[in-house]
Protein backbone atom coordinates (compact mmCIF):
# COMPACT_ATOMS: atom_id res chain seq x y z
CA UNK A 1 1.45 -20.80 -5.32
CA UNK A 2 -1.14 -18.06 -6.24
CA UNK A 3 -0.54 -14.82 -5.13
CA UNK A 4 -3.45 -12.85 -3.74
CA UNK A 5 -4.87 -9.22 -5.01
CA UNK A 6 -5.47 -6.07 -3.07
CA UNK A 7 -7.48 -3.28 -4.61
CA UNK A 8 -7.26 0.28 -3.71
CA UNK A 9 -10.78 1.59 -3.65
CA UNK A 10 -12.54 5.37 -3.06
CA UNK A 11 -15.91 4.52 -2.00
CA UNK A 12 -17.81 1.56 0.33
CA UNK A 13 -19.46 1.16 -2.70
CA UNK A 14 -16.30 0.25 -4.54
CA UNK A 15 -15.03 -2.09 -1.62
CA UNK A 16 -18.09 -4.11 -1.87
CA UNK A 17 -17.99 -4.74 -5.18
CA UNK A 18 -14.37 -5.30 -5.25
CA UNK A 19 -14.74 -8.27 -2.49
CA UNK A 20 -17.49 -9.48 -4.46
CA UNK A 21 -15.19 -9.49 -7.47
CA UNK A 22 -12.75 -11.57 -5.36
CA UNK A 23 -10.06 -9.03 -4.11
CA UNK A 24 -8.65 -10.86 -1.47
CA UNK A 25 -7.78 -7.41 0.87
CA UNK A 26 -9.11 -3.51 0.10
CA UNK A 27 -6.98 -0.48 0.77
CA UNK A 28 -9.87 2.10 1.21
CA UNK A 29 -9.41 6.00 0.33
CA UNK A 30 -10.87 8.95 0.60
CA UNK A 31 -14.14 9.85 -2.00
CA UNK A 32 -12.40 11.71 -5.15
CA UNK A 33 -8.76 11.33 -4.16
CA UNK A 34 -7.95 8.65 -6.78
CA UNK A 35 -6.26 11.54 -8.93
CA UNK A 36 -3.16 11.91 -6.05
CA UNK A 37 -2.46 8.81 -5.31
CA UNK A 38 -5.58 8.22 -2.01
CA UNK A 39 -5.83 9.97 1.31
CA UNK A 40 -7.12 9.43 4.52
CA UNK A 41 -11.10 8.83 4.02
CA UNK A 42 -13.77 9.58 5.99
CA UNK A 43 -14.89 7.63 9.33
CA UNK A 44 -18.64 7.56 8.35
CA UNK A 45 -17.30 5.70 4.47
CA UNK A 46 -15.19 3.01 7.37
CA UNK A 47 -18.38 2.96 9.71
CA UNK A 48 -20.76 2.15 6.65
CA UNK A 49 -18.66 -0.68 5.82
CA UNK A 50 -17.09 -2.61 7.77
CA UNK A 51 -20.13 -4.73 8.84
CA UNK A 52 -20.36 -5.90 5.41
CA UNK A 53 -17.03 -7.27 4.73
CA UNK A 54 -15.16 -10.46 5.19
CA UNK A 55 -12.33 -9.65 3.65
CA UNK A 56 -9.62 -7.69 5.29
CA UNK A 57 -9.28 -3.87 4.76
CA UNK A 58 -6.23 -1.19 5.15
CA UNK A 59 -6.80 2.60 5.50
CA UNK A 60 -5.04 4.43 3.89
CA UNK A 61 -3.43 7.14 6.15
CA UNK A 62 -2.31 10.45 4.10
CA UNK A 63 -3.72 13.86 4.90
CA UNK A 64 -2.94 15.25 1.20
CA UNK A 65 -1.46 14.97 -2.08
CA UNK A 66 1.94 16.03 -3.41
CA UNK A 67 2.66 19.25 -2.95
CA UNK A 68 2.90 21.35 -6.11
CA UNK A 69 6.76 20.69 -7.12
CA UNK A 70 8.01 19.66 -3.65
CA UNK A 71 8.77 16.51 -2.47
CA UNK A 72 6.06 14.05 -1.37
CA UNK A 73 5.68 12.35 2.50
CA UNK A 74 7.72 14.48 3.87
CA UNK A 75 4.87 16.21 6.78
CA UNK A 76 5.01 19.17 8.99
CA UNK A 77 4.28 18.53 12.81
CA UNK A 78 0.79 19.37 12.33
CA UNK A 79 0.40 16.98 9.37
CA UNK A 80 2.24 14.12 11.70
CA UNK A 81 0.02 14.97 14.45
CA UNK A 82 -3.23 14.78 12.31
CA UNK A 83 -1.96 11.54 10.94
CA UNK A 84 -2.18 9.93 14.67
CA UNK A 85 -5.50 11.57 15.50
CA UNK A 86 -7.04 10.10 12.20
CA UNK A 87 -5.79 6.78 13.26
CA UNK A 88 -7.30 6.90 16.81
CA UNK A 89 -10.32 7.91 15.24
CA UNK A 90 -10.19 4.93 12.99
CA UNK A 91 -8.77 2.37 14.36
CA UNK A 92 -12.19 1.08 16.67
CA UNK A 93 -13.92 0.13 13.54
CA UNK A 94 -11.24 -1.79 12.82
CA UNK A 95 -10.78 -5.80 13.39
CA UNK A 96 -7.29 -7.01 14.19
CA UNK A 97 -8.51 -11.24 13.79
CA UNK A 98 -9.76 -10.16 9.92
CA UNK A 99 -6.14 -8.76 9.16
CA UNK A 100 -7.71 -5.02 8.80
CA UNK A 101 -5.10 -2.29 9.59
CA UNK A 102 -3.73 0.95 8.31
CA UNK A 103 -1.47 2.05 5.27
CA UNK A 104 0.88 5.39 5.37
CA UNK A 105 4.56 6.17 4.25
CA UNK A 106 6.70 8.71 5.96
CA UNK A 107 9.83 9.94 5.02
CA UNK A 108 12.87 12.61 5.86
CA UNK A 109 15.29 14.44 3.81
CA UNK A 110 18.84 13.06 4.41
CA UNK A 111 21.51 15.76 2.62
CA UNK A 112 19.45 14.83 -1.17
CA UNK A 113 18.23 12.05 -0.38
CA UNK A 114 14.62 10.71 1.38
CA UNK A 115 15.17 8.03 3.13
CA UNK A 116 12.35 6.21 5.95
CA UNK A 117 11.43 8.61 8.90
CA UNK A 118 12.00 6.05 11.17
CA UNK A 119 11.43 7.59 14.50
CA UNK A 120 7.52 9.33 13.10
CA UNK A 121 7.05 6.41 11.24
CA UNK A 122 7.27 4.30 14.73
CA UNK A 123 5.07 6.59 16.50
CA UNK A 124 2.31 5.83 14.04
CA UNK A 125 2.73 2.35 14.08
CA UNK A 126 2.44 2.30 17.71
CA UNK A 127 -1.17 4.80 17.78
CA UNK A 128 -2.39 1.87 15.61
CA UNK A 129 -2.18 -0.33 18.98
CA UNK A 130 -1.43 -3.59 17.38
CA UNK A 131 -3.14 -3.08 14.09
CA UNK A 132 -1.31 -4.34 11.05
CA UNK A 133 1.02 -1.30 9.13
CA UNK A 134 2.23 -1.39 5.65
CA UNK A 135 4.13 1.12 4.47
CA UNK A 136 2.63 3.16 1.56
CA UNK A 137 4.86 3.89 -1.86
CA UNK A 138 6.74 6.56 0.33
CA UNK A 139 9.35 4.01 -0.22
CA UNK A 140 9.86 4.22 -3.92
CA UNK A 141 11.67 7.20 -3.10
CA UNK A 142 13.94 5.53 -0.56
CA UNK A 143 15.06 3.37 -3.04
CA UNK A 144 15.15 5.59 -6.05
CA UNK A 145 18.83 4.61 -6.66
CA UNK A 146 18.50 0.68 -7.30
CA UNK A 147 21.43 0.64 -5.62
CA UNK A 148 21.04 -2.58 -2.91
CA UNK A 149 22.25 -1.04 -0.04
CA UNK A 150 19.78 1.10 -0.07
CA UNK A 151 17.23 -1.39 -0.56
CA UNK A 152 18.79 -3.03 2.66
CA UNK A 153 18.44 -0.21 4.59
CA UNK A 154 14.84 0.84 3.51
CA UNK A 155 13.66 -3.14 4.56
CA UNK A 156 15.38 -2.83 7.78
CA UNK A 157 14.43 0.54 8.67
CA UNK A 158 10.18 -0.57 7.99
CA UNK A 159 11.23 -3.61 10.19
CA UNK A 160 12.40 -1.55 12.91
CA UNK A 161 9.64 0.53 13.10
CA UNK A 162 7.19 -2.55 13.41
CA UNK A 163 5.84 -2.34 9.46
CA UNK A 164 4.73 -5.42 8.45
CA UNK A 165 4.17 -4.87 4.79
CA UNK A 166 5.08 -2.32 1.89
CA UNK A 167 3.51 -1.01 -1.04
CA UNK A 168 6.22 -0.71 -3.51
CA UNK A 169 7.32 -0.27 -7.60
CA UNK A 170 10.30 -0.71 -6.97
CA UNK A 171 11.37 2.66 -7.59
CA UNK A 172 9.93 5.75 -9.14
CA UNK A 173 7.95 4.53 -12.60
CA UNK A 174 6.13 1.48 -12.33
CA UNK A 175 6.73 -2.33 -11.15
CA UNK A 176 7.11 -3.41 -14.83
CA UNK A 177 9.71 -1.25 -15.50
CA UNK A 178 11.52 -2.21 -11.52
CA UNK A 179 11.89 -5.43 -11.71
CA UNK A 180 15.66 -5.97 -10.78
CA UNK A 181 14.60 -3.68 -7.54
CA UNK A 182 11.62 -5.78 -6.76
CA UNK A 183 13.93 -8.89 -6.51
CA UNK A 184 15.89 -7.52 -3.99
CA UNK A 185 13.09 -5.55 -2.07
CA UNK A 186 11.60 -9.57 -2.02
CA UNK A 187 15.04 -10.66 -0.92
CA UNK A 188 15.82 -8.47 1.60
CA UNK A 189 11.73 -9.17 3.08
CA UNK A 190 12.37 -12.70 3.53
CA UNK A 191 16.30 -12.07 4.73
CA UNK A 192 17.42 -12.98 8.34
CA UNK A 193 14.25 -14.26 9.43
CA UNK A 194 12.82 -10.97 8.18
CA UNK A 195 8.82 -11.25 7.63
CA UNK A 196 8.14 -8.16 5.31
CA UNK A 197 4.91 -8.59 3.23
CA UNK A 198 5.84 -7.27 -0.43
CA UNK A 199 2.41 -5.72 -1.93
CA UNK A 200 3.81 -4.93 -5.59
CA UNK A 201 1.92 -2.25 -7.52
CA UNK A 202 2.28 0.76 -9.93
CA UNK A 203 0.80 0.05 -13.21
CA UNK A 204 -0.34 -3.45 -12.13
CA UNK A 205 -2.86 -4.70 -15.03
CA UNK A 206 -3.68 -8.13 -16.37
CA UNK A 207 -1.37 -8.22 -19.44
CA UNK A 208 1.35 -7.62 -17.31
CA UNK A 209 0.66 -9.12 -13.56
CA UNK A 210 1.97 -12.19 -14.49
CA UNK A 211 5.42 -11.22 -15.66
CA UNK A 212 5.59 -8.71 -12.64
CA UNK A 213 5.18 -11.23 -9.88
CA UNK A 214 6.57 -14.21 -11.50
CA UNK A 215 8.76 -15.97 -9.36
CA UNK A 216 7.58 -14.47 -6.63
CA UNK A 217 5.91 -16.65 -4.07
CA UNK A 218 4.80 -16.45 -0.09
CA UNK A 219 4.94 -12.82 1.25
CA UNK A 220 4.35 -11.22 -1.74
CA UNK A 221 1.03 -9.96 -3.04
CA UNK A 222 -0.38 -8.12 -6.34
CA UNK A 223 -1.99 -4.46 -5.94
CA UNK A 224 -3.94 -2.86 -9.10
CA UNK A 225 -6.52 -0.22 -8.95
CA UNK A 226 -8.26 -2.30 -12.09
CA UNK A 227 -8.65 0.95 -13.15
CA UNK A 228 -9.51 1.69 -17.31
CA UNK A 229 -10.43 4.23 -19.64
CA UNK A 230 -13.84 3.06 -19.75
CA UNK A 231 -14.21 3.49 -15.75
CA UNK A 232 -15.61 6.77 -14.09
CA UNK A 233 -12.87 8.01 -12.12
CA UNK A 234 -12.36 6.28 -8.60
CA UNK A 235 -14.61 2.91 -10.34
CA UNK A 236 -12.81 -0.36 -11.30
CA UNK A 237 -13.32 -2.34 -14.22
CA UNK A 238 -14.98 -6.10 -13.50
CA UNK A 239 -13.02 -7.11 -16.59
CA UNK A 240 -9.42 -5.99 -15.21
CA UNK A 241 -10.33 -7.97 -11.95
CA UNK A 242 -11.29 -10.94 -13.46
CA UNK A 243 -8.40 -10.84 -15.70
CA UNK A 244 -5.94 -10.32 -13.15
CA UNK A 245 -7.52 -12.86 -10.90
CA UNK A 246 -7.49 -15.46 -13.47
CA UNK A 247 -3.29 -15.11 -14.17
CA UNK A 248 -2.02 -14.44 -10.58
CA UNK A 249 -4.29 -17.99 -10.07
CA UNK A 250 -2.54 -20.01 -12.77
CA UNK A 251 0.79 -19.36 -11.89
């Protein structure tokens, strides 16, 4: 069965023309923040928006980049607590029945490891009172050893918090490079009744979607910025889309 594409956009702009395009879901970030992976944009960029779509939309939930050479998603208090109060502040423009909802990733240090900050994580999930949660890339790092127990754990502990999707590659690098890990991320999803939506992306493009999700079937979905050379920063390319639509509908 065809597996659906979400686009990570950086303008209202951008989220338009993606839908128009065909995404079938937008992951909206802030203006300019392409170059760090997306943060939390503004409410006014939300506001101007959400009128105009039909498709659903998750917001992304990050209140910076990495931080120089430290680790990433791992937040102070005030960073957690700023995290919450952006998604109260989001969250009414918001519709539940279109699927919209929000998109973060928090994690703790565990002796060398990261591993899913279960406890903050909940508490956001909860301030997004009812609104669907996936789980940014945060969780490449939990699973950094593509070892399967920890891919076990990292499922169960999003589950347990109330996540109902994650963004992953797998692993540090990208999904084409991860696929062993994706198998058992999509595994463990589906395992014991488990309901995890897999959104796979990391160097998602269209001469390569098709061997990345192959095989892959309900629960999981493709996520590409459709970003190319020829793009200004933040823009996607109409060609990418099309392209990528066109093999993850063949399948």
């Amino acid at each position: 069965m065809p597996i659906n594409l979400e686009i990570p956009v950086f303008s209202p702009a951008s989220a338009l023309h993606a839908q128009a395009l065909g995404a079938q879901r937008i992951e909206l970030n802030a203006r300019g923040s392409y170059p760090v992976g997306g943060t939390t944009p503004a409410a006014a960029d939300l506001e101007g928006m959400t009128e105009r779509l039909t498709v659903p939309v998750r917001v992304m939930i990050r209140p910076r980049g990495k931080p120089g050479d430290d680790v990433d998603f791992v937040y102070t208090g005030d960073e957690l607590a700023a995290m919450a109060v952006d998604i109260g502040a989001l969250r009414g423009a918001l519709r539940a029945e279109r699927g919209d909802g929000f998109v973060f990733g928090v994690l703790r240090r565990d002796g060398e490891a990261l591993v899913v900050d279960v406890e903050r994580s909940r508490q956001l999930v909860e301030a997004a009172g009812g609104l669907a949660c996936s789980f940014h890339r945060a969780f490449d790092e939990a699973v950094r050893s593509g070892e399967g127990r920890d891919v076990e754990k990292a499922v169960k502990d999003l589950v347990a918090c109330g996540f109902e999707g994650v963004l992953t590659s797998g692993g540090p690098g990208t999904a084409a490079t991860n696929r062993a890990v994706l198998e058992m991320v999509v595994r463990e999803a589906g395992a014991g009744g488990r309901k995890l939506e897999v959104i796979v992306g990391g160097g998602v493009r269209k001469e390569n979607v098709g061997d990345v999700v192959d095989g892959f079937g309900d629960g999981v979905w493709a996520h590409s910025s459709c970003y190319t050379a020829k793009c200004e920063e933040g823009q996607i390319d109409d060609e990418e889309v099309m392209g990528i639509l066109e093999r993850l509908s063949g399948r």
